[in-house]
C-alpha atoms as a PDB file:
ATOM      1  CA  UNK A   1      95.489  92.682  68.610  1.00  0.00           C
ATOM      2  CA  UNK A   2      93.001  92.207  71.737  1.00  0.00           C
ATOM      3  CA  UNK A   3      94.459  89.347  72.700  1.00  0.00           C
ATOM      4  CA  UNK A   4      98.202  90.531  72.668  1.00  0.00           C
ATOM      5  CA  UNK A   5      96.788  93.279  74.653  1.00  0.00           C
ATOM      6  CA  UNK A   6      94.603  91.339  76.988  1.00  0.00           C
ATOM      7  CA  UNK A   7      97.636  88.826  77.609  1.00  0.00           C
ATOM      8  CA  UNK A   8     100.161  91.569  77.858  1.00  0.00           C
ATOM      9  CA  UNK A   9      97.906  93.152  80.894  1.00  0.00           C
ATOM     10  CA  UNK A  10      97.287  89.571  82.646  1.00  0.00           C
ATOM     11  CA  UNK A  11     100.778  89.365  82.589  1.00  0.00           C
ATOM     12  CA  UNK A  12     101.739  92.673  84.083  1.00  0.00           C
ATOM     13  CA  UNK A  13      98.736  92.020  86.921  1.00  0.00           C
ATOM     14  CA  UNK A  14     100.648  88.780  87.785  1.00  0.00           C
ATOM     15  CA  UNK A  15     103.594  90.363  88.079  1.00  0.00           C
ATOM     16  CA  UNK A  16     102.759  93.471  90.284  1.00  0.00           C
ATOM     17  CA  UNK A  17     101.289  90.784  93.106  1.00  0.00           C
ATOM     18  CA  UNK A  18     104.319  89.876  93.852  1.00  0.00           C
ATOM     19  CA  UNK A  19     105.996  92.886  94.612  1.00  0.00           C
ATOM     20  CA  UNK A  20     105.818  94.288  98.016  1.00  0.00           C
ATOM     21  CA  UNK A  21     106.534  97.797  99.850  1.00  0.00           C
ATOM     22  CA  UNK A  22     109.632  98.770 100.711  1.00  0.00           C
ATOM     23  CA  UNK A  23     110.299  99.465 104.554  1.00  0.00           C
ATOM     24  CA  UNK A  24     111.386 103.052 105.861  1.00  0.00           C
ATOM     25  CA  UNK A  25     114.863 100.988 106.909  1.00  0.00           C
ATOM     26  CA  UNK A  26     115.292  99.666 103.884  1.00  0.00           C
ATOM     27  CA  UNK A  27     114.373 102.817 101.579  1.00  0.00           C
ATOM     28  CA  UNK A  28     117.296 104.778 103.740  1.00  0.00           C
ATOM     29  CA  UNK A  29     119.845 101.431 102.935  1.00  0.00           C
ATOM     30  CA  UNK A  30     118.927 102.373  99.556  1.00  0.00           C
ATOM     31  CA  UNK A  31     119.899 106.384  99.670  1.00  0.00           C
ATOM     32  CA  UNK A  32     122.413 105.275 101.753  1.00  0.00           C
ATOM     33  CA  UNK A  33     124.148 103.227  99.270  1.00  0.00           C
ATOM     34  CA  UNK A  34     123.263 105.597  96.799  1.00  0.00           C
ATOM     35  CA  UNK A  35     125.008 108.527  97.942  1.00  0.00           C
ATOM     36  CA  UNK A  36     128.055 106.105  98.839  1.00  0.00           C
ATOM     37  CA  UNK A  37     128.411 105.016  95.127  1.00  0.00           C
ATOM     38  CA  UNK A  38     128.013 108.780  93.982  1.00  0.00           C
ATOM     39  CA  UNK A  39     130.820 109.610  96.203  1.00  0.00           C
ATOM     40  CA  UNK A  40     133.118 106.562  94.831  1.00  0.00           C
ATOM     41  CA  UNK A  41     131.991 107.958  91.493  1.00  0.00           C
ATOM     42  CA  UNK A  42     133.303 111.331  92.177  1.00  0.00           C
ATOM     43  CA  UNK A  43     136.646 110.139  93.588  1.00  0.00           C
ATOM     44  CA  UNK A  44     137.256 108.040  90.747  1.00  0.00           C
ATOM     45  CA  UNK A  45     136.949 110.917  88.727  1.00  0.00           C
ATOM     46  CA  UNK A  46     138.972 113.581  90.734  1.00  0.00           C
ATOM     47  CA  UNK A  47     141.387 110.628  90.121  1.00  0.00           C
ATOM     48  CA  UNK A  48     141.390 110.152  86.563  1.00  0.00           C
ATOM     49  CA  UNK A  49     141.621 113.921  85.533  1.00  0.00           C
ATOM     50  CA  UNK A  50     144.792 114.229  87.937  1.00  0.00           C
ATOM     51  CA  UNK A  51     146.633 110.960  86.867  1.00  0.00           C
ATOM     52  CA  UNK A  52     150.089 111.872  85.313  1.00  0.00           C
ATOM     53  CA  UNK A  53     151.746 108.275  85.216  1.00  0.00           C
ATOM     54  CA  UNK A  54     151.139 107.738  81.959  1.00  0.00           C
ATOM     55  CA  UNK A  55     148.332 106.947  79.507  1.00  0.00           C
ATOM     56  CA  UNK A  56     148.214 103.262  79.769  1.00  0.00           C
ATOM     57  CA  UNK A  57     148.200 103.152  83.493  1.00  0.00           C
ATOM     58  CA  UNK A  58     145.611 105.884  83.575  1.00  0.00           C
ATOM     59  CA  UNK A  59     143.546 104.026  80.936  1.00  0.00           C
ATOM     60  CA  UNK A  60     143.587 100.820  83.186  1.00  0.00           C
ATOM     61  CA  UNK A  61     142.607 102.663  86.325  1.00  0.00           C
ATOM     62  CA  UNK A  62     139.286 103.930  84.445  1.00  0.00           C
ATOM     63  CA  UNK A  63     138.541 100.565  83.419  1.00  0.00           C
ATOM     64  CA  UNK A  64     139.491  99.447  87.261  1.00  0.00           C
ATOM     65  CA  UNK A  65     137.167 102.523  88.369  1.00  0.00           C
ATOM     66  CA  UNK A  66     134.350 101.552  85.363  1.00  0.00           C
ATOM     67  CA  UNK A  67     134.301  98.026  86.620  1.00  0.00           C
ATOM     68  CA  UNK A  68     134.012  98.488  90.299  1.00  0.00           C
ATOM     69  CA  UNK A  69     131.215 101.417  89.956  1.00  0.00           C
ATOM     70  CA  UNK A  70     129.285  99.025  87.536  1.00  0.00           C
ATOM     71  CA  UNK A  71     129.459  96.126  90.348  1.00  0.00           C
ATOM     72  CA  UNK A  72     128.624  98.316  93.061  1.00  0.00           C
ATOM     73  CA  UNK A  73     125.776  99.486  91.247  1.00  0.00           C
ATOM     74  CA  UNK A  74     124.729  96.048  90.341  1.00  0.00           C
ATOM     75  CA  UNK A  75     125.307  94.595  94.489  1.00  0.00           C
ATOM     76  CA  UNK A  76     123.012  97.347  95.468  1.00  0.00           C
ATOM     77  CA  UNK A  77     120.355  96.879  92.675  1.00  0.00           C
ATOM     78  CA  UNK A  78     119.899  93.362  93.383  1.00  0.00           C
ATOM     79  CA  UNK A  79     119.485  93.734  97.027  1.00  0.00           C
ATOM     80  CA  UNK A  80     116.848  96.416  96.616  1.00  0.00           C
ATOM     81  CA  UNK A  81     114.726  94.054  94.209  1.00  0.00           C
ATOM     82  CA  UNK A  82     114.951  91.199  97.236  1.00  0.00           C
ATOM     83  CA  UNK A  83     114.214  93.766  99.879  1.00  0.00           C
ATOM     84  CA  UNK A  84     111.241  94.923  97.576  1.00  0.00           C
ATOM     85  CA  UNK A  85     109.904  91.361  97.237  1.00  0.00           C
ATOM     86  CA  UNK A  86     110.741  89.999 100.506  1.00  0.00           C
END
């Protein structure tokens, strides 16, 4: 049980080397794309609760809205974590 726990906090001591501060320019990227993605968000669903061309089409614009909210989110992520490390 010592061990585990004595290899578990080498690890995480490793690990938090190798992450750096963020900048001020890069923490207001990161609200910035924040907020942008909460107001896609909201349009998506101002546009889903209004859609009257039928329930296939509106089911497939959900998924459409789902998927690109989900890649945003993912774009944005993954830039952070470089900026973080950089």
């Amino acid at each position: 049980m010592k061990l585990a726990f004595i290899a578990a906090a080498a690890f995480g001591l490793m690990l938090s080397g190798a992450q750096a501060e963020q900048t001020t320019s890069e923490k207001a990227a990161a609200s910035a794309n924040d907020a942008a993605r909460m107001g896609k968000k909201k349009v998506h669903r101002v546009e889903e609760k209004v859609c009257a061309e039928g329930d296939t089409i509106c089911l497939a614009k959900k998924a459409k809205h789902g998927g690109q909210e989900g890649s945003d989110y993912m774009k944005d992520k993954s830039k952070e974590a470089a900026d973080k490390v950089n």
